[in-house]
Protein backbone atom coordinates (compact mmCIF):
# COMPACT_ATOMS: atom_id res chain seq x y z
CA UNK A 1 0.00 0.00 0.00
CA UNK A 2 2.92 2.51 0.67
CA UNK A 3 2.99 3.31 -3.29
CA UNK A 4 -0.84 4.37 -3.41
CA UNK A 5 -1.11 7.10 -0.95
CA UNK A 6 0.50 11.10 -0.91
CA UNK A 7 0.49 12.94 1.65
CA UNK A 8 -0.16 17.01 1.23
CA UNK A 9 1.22 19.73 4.36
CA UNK A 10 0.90 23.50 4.21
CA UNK A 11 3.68 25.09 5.98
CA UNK A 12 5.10 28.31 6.85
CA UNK A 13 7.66 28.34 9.59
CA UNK A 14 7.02 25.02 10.76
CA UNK A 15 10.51 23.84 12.18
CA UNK A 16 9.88 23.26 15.27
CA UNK A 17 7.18 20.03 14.14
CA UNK A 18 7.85 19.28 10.51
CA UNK A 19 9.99 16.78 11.38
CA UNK A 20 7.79 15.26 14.15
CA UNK A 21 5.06 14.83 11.24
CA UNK A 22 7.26 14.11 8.45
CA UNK A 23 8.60 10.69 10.29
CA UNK A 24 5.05 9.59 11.44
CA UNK A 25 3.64 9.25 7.59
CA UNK A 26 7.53 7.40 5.92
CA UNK A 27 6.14 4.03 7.02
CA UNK A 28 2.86 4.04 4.29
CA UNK A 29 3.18 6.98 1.99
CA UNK A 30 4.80 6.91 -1.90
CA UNK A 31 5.29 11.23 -1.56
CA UNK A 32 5.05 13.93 0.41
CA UNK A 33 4.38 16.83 -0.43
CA UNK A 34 4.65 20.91 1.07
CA UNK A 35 3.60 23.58 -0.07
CA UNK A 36 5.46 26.32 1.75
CA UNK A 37 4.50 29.88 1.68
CA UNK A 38 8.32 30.87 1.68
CA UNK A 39 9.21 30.53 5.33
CA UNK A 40 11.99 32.17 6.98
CA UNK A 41 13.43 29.37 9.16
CA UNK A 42 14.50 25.61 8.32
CA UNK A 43 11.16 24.72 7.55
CA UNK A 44 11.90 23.75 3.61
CA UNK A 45 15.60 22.42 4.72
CA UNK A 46 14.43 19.67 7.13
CA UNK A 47 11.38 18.52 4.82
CA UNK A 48 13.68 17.95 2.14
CA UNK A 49 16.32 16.14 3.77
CA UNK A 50 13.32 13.46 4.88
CA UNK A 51 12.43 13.12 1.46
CA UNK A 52 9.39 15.53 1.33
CA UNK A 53 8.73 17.31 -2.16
CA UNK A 54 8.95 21.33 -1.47
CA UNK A 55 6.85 23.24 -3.57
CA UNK A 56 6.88 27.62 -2.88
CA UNK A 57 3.39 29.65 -2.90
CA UNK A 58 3.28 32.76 -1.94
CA UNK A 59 0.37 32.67 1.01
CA UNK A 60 -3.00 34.01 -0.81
CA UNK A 61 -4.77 34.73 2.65
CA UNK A 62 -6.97 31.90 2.61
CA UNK A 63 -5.96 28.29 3.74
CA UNK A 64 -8.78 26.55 1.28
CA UNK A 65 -7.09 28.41 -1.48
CA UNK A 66 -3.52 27.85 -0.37
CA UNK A 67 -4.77 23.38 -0.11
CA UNK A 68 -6.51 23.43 -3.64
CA UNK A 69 -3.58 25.36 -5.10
CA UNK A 70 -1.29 22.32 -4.21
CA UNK A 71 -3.74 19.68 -5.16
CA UNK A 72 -3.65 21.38 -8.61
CA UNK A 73 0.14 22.12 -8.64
CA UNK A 74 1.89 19.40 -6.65
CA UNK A 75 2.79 16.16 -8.81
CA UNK A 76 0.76 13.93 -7.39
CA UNK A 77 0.63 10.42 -9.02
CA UNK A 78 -1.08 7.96 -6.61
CA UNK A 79 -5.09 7.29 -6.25
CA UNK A 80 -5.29 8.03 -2.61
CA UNK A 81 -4.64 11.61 -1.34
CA UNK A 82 -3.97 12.40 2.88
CA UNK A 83 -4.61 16.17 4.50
CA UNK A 84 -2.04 16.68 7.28
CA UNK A 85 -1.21 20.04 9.13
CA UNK A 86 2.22 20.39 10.12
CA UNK A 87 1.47 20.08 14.11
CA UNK A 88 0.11 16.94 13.78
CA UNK A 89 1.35 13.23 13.47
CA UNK A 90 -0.05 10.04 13.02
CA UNK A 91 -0.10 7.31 15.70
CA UNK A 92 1.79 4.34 14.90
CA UNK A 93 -1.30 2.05 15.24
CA UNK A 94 -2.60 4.07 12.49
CA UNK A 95 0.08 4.36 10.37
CA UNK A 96 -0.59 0.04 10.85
CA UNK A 97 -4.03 0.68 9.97
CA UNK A 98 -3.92 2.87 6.84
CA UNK A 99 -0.77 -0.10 5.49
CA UNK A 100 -3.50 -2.90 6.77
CA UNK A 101 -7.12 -1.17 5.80
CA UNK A 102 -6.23 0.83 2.46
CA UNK A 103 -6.15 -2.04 -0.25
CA UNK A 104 -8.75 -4.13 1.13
CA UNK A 105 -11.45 -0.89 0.54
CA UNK A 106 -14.55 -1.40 -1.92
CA UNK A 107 -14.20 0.37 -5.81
CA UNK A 108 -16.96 2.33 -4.21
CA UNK A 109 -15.19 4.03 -1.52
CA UNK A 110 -13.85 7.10 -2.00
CA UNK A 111 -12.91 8.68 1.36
CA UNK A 112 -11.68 7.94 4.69
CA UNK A 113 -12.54 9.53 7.88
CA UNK A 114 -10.12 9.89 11.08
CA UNK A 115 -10.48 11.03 14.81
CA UNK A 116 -8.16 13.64 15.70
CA UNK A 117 -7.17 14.29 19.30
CA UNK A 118 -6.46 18.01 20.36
CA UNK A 119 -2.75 17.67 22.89
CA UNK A 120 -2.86 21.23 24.96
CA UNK A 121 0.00 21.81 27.88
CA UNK A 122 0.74 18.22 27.26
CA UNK A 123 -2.65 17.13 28.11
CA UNK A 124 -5.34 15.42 25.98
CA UNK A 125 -8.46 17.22 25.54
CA UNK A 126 -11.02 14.06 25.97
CA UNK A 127 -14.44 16.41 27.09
CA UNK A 128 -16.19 19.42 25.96
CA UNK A 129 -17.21 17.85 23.16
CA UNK A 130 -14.21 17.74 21.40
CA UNK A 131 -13.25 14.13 21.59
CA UNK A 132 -13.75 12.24 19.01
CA UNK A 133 -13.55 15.02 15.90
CA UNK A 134 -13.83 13.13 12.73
CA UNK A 135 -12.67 14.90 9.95
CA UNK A 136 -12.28 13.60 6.04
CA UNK A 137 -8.49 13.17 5.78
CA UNK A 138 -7.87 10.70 2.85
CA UNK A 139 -9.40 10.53 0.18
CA UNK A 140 -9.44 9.30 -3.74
CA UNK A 141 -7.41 12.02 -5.61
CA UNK A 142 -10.14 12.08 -8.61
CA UNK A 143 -13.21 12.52 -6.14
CA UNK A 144 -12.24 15.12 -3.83
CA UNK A 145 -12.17 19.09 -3.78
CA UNK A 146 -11.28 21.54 -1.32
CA UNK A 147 -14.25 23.88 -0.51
CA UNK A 148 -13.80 27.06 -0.99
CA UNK A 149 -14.96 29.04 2.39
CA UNK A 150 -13.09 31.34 4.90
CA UNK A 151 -13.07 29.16 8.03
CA UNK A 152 -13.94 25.47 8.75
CA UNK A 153 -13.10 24.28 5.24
CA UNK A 154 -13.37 20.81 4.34
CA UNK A 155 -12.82 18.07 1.14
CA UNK A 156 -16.21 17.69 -0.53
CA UNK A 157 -16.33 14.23 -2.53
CA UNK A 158 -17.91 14.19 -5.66
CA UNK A 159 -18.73 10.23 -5.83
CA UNK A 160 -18.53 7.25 -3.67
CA UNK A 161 -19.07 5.92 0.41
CA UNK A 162 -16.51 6.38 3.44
CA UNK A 163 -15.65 4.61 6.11
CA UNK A 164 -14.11 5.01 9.47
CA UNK A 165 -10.46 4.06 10.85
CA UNK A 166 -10.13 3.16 14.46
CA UNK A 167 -7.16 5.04 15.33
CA UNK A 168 -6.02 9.03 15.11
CA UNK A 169 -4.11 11.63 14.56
CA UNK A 170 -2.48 14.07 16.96
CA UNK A 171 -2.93 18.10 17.19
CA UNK A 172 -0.16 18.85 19.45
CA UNK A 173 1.15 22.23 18.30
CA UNK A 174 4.43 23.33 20.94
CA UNK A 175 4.26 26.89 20.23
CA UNK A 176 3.31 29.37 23.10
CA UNK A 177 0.13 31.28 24.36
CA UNK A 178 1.30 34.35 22.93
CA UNK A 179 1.56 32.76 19.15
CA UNK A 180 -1.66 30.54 19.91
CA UNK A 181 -3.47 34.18 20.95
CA UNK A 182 -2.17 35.81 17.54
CA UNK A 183 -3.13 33.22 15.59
CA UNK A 184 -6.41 32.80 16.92
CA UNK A 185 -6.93 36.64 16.42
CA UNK A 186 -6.41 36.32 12.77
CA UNK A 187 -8.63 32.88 12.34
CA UNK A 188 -11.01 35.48 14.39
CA UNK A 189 -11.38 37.38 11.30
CA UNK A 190 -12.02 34.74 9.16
CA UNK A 191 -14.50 33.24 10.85
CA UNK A 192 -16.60 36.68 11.42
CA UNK A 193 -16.49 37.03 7.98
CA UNK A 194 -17.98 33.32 7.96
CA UNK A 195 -21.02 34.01 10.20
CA UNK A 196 -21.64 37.59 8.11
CA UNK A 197 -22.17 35.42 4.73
CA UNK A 198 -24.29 32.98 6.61
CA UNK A 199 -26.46 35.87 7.70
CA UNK A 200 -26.43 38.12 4.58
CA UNK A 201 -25.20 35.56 2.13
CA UNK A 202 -22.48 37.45 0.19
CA UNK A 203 -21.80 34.14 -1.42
CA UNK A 204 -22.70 30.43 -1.86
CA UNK A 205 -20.40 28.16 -1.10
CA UNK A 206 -20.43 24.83 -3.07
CA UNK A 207 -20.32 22.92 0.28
CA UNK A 208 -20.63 20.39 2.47
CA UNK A 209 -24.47 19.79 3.11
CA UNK A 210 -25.47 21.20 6.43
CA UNK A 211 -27.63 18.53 8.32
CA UNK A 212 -28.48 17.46 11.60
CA UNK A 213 -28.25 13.86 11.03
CA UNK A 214 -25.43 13.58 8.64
CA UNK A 215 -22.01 13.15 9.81
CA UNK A 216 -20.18 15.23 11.77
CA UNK A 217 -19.32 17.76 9.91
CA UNK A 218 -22.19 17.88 8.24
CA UNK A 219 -23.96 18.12 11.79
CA UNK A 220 -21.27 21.16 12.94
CA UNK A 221 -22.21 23.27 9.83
CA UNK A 222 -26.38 22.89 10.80
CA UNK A 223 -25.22 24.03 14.21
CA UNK A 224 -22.96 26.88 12.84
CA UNK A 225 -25.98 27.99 11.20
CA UNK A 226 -28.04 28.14 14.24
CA UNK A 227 -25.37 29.50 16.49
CA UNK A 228 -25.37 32.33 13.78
CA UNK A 229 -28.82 33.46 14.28
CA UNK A 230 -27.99 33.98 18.61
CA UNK A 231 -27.75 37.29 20.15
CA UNK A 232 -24.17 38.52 19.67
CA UNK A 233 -22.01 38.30 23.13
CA UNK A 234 -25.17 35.78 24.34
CA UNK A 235 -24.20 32.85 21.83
CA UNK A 236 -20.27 32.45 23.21
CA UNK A 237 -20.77 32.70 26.86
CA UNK A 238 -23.75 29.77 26.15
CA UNK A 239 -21.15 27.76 24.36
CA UNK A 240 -18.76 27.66 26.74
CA UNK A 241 -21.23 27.05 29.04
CA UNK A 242 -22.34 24.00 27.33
CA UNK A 243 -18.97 23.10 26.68
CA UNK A 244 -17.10 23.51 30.07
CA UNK A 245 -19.98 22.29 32.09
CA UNK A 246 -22.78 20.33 30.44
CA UNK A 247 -20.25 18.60 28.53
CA UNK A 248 -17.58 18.07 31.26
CA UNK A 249 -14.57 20.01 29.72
CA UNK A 250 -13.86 20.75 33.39
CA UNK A 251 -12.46 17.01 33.62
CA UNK A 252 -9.30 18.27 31.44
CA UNK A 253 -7.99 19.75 34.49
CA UNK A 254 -6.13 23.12 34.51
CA UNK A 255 -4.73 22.96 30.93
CA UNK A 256 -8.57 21.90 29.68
CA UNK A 257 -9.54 25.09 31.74
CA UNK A 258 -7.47 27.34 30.08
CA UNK A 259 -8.24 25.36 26.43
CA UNK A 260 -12.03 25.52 26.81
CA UNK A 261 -12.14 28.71 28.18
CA UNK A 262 -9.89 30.64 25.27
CA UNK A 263 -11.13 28.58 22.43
CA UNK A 264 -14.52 28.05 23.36
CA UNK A 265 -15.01 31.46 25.43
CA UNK A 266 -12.53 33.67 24.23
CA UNK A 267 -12.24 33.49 20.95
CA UNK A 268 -15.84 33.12 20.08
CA UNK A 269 -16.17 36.21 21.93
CA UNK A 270 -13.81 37.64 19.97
CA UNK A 271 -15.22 37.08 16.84
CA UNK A 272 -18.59 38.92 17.93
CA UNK A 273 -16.69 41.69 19.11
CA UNK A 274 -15.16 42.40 15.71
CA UNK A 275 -18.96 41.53 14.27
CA UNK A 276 -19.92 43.99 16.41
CA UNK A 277 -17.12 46.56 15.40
CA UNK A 278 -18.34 46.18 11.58
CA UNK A 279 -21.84 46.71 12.47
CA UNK A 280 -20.78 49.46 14.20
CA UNK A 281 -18.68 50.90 11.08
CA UNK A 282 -21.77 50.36 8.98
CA UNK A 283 -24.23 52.40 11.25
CA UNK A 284 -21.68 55.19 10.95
CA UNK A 285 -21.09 54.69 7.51
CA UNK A 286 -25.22 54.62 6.78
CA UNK A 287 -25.83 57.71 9.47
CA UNK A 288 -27.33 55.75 12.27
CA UNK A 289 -30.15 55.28 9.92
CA UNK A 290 -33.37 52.94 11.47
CA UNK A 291 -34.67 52.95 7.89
CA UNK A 292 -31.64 50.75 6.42
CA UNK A 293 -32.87 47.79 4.60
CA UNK A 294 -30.72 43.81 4.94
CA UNK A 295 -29.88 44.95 1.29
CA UNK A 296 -28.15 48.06 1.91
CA UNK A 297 -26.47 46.91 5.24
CA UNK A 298 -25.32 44.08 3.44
CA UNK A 299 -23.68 46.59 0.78
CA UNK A 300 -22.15 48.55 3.26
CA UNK A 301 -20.59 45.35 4.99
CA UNK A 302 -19.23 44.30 1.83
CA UNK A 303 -17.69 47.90 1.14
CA UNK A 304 -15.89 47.81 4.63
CA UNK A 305 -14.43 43.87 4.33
CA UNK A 306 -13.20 45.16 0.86
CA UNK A 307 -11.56 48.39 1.90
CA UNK A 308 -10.12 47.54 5.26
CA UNK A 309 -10.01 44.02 5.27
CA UNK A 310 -8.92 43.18 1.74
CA UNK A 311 -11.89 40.41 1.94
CA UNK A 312 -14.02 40.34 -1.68
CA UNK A 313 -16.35 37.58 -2.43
């Protein structure tokens, strides 16, 4: 099996776990490919002395963009295609699985999904809902697509089942707070931008189908819709509510406090609050006006992500 699989990383500035995810994906994969967006440290160096395939794109803002660039660009020669981020690595038991489970798969299945577990202070995040995530990670090169969207993006197959490994991946990024908060600040902006278009629909997405009682992701984008029509401020002090207590992310002890409470408090609060800023920009911009239709606030929103966000739909 270790000739019918690629593997495909986005990187910029990635030494310090490049090599960590490079080594956990040699024992099943033909190629490995990264697309760097021309980082400054060893990054590029270390993936190429493990063999990796280094492609250079200059970052285009977008991370669903930056993926479907190197599915179209990268030489990629085997059916079966593998999403990895460069913080994450692959258990040995399923690096065992994938060489085991991969060739005995049906013609008629074209994707594969895997649980990833969240490491945070050296702790695994098992509660608040965020143990198991199953996420499409490998999937038949011919039948899968990027989708297109600001935040939460994920590969839409155009054909065929899935199934289910048994085993995961690892998110265990070793960076500090202070990078985690920065980066977290810019996803922030993203995903506002997200939960605008679901409420004024500046664009359709060709997408995953949002539904209650699909998979998981499927079930996480009907939610995202609902969480979208909350009060602003209300909806992320009720999620980490629901997260921290009804769904026990307490148990995670003191690094699961500080996880739940930044990414599921936090930064969802964050988001509104830059919401909140634009709507605030717009009332300005429209003269405080109660007589502004959805239409024209909509126009005005658009005007303000174009000129000082550099966001066009």
């Amino acid at each position: 099996m270790k000739k019918n699989i690629s593997v495909l990383i986005l990187t910029y500035n990635e030494e310090l776990h490049i090599e960590r995810c490079i080594k956990s994906l040699l024992t099943f994969t033909k190629e490995i490919f990264i697309v760097d967006s021309y980082s400054t440290d060893k990054t590029a160096e270390i993936a190429e002395s493990l063999g990796a395939k280094v492609y250079q794109n200059k970052w285009p803002g977008n991370h669903a963009i930056q993926f479907q660039w190197g599915l179209d660009n990268c030489s990629i020669e085997t059916e079966w295609v593998m999403k990895m981020d460069a913080d994450e690595y692959v258990l040995p038991e399923l690096a065992e699985e994938i060489n085991t489970k991969m060739e005995t798969l049906g013609d008629d299945v074209s994707g594969v999904y895997i649980k990833r577990r969240v490491h945070f202070m050296d702790r695994w995040i098992k509660h608040g809902g965020y143990y198991p995530t199953w996420l499409l990670r490998i999937w038949k090169y011919d039948k899968g697509q990027m989708e297109q969207r600001w935040m939460d993006e994920h590969i839409k197959l155009s054909s065929g089942t899935t199934v289910q490994f048994e085993n995961d991946i690892v998110d265990d990024n070793k960076n500090n707070l202070t990078w985690w908060t920065q980066k977290h600040n810019n996803y922030a902006t993203r995903e506002a931008v997200d939960i605008l278009n679901i409420i004024y629909g500046f664009k359709k997405y060709d997408e995953v189908e949002p539904n209650l009682w699909g998979t998981q992701e499927q079930r996480k984008r009907w939610l995202k819709i609902r969480y979208a029509s909350l009060p602003l401020f209300l909806r992320p002090v009720l999620y980490f509510t629901w997260r921290y207590f009804f769904k026990l992310g307490f148990l995670d002890g003191k690094p699961g406090l500080v996880w739940h409470f930044l990414q599921g408090g936090w930064y969802r609060f964050l988001v509104d609050a830059k919401i909140n800023e634009i709507y605030y920009k717009v009332d300005r911009a429209t003269g405080y006006g109660l007589s502004v239709t959805k239409e024209q606030k909509k126009k005005a929103i658009e005007e303000i992500l174009r000129n000082e966000y550099g966001i066009e739909f």
